[in-house]
C-alpha atoms as a PDB file:
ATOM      1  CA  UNK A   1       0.000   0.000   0.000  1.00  0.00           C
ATOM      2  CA  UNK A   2       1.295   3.623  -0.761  1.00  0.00           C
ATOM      3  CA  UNK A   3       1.059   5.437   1.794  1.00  0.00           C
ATOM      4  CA  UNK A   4       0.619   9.390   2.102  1.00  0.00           C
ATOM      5  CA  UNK A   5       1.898   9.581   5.429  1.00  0.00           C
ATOM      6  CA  UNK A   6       4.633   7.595   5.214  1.00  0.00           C
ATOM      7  CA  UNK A   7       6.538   8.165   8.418  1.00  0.00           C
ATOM      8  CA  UNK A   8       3.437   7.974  10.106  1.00  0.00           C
ATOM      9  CA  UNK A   9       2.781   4.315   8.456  1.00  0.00           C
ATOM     10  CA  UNK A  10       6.676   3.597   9.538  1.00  0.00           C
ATOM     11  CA  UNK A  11       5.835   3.618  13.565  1.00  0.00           C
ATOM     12  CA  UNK A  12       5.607   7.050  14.088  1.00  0.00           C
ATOM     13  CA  UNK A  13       1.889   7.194  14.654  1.00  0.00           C
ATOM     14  CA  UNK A  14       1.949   4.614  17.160  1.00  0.00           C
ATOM     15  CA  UNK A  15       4.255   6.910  19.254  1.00  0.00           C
ATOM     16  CA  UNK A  16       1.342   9.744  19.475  1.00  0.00           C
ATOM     17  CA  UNK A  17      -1.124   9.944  22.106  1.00  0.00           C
ATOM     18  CA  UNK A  18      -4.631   8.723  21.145  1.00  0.00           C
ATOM     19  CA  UNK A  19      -6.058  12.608  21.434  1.00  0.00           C
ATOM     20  CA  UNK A  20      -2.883  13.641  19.033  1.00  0.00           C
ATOM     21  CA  UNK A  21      -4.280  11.130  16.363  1.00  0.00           C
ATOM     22  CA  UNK A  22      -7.719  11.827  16.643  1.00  0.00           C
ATOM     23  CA  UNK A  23      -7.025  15.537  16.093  1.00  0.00           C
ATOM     24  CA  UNK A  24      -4.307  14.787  13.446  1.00  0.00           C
ATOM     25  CA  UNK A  25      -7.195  13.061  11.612  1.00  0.00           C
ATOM     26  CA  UNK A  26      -9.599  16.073  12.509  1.00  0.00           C
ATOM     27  CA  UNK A  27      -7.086  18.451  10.802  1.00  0.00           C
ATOM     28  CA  UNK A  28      -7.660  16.217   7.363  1.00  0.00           C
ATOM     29  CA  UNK A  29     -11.417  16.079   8.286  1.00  0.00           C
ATOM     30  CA  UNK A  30     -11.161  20.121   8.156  1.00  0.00           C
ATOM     31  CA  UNK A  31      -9.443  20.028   5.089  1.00  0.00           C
ATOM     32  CA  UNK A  32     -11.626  18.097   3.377  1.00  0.00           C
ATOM     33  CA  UNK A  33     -14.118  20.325   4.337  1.00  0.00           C
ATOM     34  CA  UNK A  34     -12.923  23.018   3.650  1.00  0.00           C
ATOM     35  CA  UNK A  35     -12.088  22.182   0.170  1.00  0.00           C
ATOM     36  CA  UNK A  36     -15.065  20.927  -0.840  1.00  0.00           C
ATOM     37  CA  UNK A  37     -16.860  24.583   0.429  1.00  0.00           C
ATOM     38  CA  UNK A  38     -14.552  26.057  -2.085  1.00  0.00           C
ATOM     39  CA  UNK A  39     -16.026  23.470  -4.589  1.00  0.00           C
ATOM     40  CA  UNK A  40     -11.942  21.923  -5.127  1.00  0.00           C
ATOM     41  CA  UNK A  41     -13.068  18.617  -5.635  1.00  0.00           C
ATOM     42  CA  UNK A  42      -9.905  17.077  -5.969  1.00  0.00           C
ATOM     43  CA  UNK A  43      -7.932  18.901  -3.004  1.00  0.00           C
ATOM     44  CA  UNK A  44     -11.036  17.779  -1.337  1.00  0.00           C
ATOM     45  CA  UNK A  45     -10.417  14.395  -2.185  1.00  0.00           C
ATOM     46  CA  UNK A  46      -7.044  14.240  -1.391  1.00  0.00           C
ATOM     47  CA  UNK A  47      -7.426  15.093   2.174  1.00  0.00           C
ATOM     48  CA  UNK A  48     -10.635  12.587   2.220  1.00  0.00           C
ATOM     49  CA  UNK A  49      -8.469   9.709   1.982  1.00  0.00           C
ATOM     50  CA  UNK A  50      -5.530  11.138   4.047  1.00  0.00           C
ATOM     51  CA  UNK A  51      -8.112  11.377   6.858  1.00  0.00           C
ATOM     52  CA  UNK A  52      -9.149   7.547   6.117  1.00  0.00           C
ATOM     53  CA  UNK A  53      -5.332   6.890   5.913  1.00  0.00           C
ATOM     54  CA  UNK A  54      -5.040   8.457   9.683  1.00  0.00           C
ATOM     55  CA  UNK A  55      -8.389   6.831  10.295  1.00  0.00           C
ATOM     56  CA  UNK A  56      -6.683   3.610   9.604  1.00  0.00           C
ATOM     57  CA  UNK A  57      -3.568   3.844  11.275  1.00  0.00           C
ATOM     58  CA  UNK A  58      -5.371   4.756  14.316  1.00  0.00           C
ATOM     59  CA  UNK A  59      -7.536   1.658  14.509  1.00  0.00           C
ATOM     60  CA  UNK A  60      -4.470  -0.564  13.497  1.00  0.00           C
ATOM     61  CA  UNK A  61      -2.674   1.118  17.107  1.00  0.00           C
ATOM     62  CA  UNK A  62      -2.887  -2.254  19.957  1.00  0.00           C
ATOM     63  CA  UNK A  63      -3.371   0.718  22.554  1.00  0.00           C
ATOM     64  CA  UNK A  64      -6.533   1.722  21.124  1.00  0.00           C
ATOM     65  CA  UNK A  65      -8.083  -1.856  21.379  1.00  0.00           C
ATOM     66  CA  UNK A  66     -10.541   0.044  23.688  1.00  0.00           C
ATOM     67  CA  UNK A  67     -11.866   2.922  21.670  1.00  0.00           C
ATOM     68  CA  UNK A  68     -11.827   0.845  18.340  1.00  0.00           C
ATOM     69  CA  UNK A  69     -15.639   0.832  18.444  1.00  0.00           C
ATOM     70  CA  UNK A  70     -15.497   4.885  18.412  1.00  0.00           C
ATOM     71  CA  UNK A  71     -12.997   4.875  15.742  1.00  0.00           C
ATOM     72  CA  UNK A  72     -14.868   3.060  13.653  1.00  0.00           C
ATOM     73  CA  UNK A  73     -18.214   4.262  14.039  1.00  0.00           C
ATOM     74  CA  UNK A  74     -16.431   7.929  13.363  1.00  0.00           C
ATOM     75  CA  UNK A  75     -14.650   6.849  10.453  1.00  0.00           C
ATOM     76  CA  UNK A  76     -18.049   4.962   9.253  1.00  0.00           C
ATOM     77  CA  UNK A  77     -20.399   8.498   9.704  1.00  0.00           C
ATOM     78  CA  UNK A  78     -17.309  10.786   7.938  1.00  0.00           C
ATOM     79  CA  UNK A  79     -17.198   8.009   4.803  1.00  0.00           C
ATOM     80  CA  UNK A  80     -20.978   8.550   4.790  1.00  0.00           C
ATOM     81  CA  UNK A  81     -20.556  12.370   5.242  1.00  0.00           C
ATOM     82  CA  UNK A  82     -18.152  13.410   2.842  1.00  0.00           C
ATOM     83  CA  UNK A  83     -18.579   9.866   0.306  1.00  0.00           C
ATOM     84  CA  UNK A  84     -22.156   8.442   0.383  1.00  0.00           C
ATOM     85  CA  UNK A  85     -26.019   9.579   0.920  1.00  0.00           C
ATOM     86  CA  UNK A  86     -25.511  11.234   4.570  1.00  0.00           C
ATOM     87  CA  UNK A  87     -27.902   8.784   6.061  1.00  0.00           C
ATOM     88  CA  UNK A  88     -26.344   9.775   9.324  1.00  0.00           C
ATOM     89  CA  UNK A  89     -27.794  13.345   8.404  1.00  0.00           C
ATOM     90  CA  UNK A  90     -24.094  14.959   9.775  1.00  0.00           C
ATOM     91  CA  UNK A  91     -23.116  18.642   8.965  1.00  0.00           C
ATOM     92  CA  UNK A  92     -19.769  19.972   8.801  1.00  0.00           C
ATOM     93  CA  UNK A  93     -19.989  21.794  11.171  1.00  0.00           C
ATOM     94  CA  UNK A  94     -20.778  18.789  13.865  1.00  0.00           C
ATOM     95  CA  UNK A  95     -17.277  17.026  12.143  1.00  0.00           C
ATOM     96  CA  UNK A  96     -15.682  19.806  13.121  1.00  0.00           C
ATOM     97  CA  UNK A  97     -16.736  20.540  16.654  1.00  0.00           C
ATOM     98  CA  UNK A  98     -16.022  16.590  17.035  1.00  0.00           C
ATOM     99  CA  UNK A  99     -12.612  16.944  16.219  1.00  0.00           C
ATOM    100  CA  UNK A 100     -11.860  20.665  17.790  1.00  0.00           C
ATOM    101  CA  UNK A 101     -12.574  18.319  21.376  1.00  0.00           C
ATOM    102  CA  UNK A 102      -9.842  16.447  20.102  1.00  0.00           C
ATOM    103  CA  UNK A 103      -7.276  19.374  19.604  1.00  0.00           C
ATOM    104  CA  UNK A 104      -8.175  20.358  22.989  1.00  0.00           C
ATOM    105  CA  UNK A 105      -7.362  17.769  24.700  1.00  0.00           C
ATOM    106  CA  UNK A 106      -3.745  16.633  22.770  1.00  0.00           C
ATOM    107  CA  UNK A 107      -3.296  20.493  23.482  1.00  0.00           C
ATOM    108  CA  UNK A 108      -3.938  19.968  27.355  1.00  0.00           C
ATOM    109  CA  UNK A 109      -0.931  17.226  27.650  1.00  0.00           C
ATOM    110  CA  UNK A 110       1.752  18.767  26.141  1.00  0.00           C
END
């Protein structure tokens, strides 16, 4: 697999703190958004599949075992967001408040 975040995909993701990923992934989520508002659809889907990329490096981390079901789930709604129909009826704005919790707290421990 190619990856776009290849030192990330090497072991250095693993070495982040679970709020550090989530908002790492939140910053893609943004960008996606972002891009698609200023109707660059293929910026837009650039950072679509970095996000999964981060999405799936997260859930492939042993010490999130316990939160896989919420990585999942998010990953699941933001496909269906940004991909699909929207049957989970999300806004952009809700992604983002989501992930600016995230930010917050990787901010808090450093």
């Amino acid at each position: 697999m190619a990856y776009q975040h290849k030192k990330q995909a090497g072991g250095e993701w693993s070495k982040s703190s679970f709020f550090s990923q989530m908002a790492n992934i939140g910053s893609e989520v943004g960008r996606a958004i972002n891009w698609r508002r200023k109707e660059n659809k293929a910026y837009a889907r650039g950072a679509f599949e970095r996000s999964l990329e981060l999405f799936d490096l997260t859930a492939a981390d042993p010490r999130n075992i316990g939160r896989l079901k919420e990585i999942l789930r998010a990953r699941e709604a933001w496909v269906d967001f940004f991909a699909y129909d929207n049957e989970y009826n999300s806004t952009a704005g809700q992604w983002e408040k989501y992930f600016l919790a995230f930010n917050y707290a990787a901010n808090l421990n450093r």
